[in-house]
N, C-alpha and C. Protein backbone atom coordinates (compact mmCIF):
# COMPACT_ATOMS: atom_id res chain seq x y z
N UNK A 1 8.85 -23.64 -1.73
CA UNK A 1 9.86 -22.59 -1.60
C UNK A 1 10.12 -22.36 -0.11
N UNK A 2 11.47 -22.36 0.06
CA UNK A 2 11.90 -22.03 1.68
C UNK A 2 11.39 -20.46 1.76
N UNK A 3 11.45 -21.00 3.23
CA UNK A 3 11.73 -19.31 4.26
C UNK A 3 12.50 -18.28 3.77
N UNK A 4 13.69 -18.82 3.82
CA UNK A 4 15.03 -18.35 3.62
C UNK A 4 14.73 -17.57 1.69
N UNK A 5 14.16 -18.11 0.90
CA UNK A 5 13.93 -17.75 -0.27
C UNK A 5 13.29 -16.79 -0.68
N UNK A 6 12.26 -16.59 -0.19
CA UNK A 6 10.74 -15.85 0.35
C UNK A 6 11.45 -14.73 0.79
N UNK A 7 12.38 -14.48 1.93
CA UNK A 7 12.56 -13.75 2.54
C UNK A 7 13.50 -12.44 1.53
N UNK A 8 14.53 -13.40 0.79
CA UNK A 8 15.38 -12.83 0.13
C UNK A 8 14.67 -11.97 -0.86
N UNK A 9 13.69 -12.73 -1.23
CA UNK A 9 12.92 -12.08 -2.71
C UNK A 9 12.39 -11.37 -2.02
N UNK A 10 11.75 -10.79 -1.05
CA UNK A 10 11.16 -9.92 -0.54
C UNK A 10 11.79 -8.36 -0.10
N UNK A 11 13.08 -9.23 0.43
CA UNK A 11 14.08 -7.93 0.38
C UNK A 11 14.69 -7.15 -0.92
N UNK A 12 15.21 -8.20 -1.90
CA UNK A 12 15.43 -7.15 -3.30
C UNK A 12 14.44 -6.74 -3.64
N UNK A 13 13.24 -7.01 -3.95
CA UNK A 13 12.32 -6.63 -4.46
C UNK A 13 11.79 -5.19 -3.66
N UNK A 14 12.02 -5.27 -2.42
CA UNK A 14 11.29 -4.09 -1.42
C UNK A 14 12.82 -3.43 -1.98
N UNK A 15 13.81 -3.34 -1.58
CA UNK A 15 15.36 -2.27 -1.96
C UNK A 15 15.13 -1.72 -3.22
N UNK A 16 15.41 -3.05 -4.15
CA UNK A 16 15.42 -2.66 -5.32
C UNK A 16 14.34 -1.68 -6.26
N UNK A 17 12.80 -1.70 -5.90
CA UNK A 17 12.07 -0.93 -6.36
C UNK A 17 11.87 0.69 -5.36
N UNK A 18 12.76 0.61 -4.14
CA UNK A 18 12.19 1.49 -3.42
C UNK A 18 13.63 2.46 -4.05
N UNK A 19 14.59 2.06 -3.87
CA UNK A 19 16.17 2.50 -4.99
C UNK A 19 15.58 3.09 -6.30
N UNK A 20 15.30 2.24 -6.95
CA UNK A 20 14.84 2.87 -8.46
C UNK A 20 13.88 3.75 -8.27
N UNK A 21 12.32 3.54 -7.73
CA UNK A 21 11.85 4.44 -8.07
C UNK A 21 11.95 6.16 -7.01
N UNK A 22 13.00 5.94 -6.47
CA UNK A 22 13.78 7.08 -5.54
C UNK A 22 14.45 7.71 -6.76
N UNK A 23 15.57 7.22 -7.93
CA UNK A 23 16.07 7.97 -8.74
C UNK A 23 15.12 8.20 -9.94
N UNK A 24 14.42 7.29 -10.55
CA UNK A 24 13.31 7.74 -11.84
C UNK A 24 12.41 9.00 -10.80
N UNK A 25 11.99 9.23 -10.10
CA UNK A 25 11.45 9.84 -9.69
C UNK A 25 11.93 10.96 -9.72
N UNK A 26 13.18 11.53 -8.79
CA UNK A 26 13.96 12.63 -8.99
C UNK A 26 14.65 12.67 -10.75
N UNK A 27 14.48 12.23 -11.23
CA UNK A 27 15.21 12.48 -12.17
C UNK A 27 13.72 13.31 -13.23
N UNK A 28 12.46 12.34 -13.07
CA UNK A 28 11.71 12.97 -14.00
C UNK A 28 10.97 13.76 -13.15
N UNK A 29 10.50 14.06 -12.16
CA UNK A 29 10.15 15.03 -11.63
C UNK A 29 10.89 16.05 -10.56
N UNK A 30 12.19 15.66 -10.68
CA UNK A 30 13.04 16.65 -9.87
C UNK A 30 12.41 16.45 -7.97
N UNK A 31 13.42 17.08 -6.98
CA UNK A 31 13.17 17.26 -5.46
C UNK A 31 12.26 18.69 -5.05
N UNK A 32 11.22 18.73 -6.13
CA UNK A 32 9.80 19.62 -6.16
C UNK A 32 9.13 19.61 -4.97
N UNK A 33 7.46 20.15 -4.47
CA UNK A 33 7.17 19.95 -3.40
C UNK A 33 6.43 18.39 -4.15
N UNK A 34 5.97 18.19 -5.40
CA UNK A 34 5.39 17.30 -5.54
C UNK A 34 6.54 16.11 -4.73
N UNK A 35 7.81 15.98 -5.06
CA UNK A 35 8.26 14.65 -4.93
C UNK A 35 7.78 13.72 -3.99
N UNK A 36 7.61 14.24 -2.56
CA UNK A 36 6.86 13.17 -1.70
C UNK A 36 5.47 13.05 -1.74
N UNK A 37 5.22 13.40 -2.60
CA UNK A 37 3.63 12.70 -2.95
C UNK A 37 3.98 11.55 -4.54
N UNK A 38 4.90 12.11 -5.34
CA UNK A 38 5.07 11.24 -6.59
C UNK A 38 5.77 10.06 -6.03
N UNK A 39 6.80 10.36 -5.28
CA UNK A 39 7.87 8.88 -4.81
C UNK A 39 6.90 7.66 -4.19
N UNK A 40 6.52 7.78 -3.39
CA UNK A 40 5.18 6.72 -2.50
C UNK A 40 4.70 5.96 -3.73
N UNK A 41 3.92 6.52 -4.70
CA UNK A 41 3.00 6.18 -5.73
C UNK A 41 3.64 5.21 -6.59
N UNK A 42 5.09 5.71 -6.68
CA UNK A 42 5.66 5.10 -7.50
C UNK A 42 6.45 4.16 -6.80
N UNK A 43 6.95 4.45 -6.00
CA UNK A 43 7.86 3.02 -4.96
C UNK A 43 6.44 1.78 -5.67
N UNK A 44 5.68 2.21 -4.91
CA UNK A 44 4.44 1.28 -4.70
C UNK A 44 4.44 0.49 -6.16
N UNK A 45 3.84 1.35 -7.35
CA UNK A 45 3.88 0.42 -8.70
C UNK A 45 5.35 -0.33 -9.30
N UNK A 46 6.22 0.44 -8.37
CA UNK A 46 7.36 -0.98 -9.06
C UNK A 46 7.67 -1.73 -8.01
N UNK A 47 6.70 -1.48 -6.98
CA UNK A 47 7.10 -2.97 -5.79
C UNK A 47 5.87 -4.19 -6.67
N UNK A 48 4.96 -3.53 -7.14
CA UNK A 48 4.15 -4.74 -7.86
C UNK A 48 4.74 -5.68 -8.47
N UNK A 49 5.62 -4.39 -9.46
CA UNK A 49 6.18 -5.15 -10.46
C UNK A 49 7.42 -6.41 -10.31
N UNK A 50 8.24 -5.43 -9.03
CA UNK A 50 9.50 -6.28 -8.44
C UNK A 50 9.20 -7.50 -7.87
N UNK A 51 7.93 -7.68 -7.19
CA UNK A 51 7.81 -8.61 -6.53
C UNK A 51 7.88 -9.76 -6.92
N UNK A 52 6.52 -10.04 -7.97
CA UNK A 52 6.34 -11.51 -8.76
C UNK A 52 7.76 -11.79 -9.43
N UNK A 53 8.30 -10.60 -10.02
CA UNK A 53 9.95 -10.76 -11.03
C UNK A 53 11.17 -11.10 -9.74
N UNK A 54 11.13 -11.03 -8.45
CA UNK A 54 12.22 -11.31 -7.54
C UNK A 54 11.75 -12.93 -7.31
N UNK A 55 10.72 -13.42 -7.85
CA UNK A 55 10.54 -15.06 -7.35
C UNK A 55 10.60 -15.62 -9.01
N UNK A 56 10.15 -15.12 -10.04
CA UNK A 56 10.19 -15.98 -11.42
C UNK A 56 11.65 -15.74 -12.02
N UNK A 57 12.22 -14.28 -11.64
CA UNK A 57 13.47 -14.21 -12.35
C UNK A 57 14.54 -15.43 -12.07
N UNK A 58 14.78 -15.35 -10.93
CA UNK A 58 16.53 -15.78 -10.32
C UNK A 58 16.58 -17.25 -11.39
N UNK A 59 15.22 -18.19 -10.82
CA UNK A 59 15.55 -19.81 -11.18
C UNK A 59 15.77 -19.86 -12.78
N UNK A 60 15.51 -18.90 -13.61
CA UNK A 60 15.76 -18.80 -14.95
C UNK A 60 17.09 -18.01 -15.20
N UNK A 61 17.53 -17.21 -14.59
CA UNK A 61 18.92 -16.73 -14.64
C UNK A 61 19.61 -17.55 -14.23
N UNK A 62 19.46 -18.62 -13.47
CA UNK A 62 20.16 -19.49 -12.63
C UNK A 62 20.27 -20.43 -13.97
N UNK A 63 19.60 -20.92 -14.71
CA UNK A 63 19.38 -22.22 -15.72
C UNK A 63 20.34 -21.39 -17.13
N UNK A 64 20.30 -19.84 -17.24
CA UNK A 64 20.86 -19.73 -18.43
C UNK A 64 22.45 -19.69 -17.98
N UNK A 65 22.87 -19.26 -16.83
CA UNK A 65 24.01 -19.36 -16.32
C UNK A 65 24.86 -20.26 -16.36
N UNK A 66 23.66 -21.75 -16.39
CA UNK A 66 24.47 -22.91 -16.01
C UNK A 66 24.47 -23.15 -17.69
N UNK A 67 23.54 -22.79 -18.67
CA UNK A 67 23.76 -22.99 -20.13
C UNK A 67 25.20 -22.23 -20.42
N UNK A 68 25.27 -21.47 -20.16
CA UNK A 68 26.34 -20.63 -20.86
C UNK A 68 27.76 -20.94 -19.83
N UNK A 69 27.86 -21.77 -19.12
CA UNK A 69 28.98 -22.31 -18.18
C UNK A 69 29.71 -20.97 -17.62
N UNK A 70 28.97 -20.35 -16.74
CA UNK A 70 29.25 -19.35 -16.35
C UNK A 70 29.55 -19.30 -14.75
């Protein structure tokens, strides 16, 4: 895997889970005094999750894309 690949997945994965769990957060626990102690916790468990899924997802979205001539 390139540089250039690595890098990308690293960036959606860091945006994309730090985005989401910014709105699930406010949404289920509201802008409380808790929120900056809940947001951190949670950025954190969906950067786990984002991470490994920003390198296994794409090349399989990429293969059903090219199935479905898209």
């Amino acid at each position: 895997m390139n540089r250039k690949k690595v890098f990308i997945a690293l960036c959606m994965a860091l945006c994309m889970s730090m985005c989401m769990s910014f709105v699930m957060t406010a949404v289920n626990a509201g802008f409380g005094p808790h929120f900056l102690k809940a947001w951190p916790t949670s950025w954190l468990i969906g950067f786990v999750v984002a991470l490994p899924l920003a390198f296994v997802l794409p090349p399989a979205i990429q293969k059903l894309a090219v199935k479905l001539k898209i």
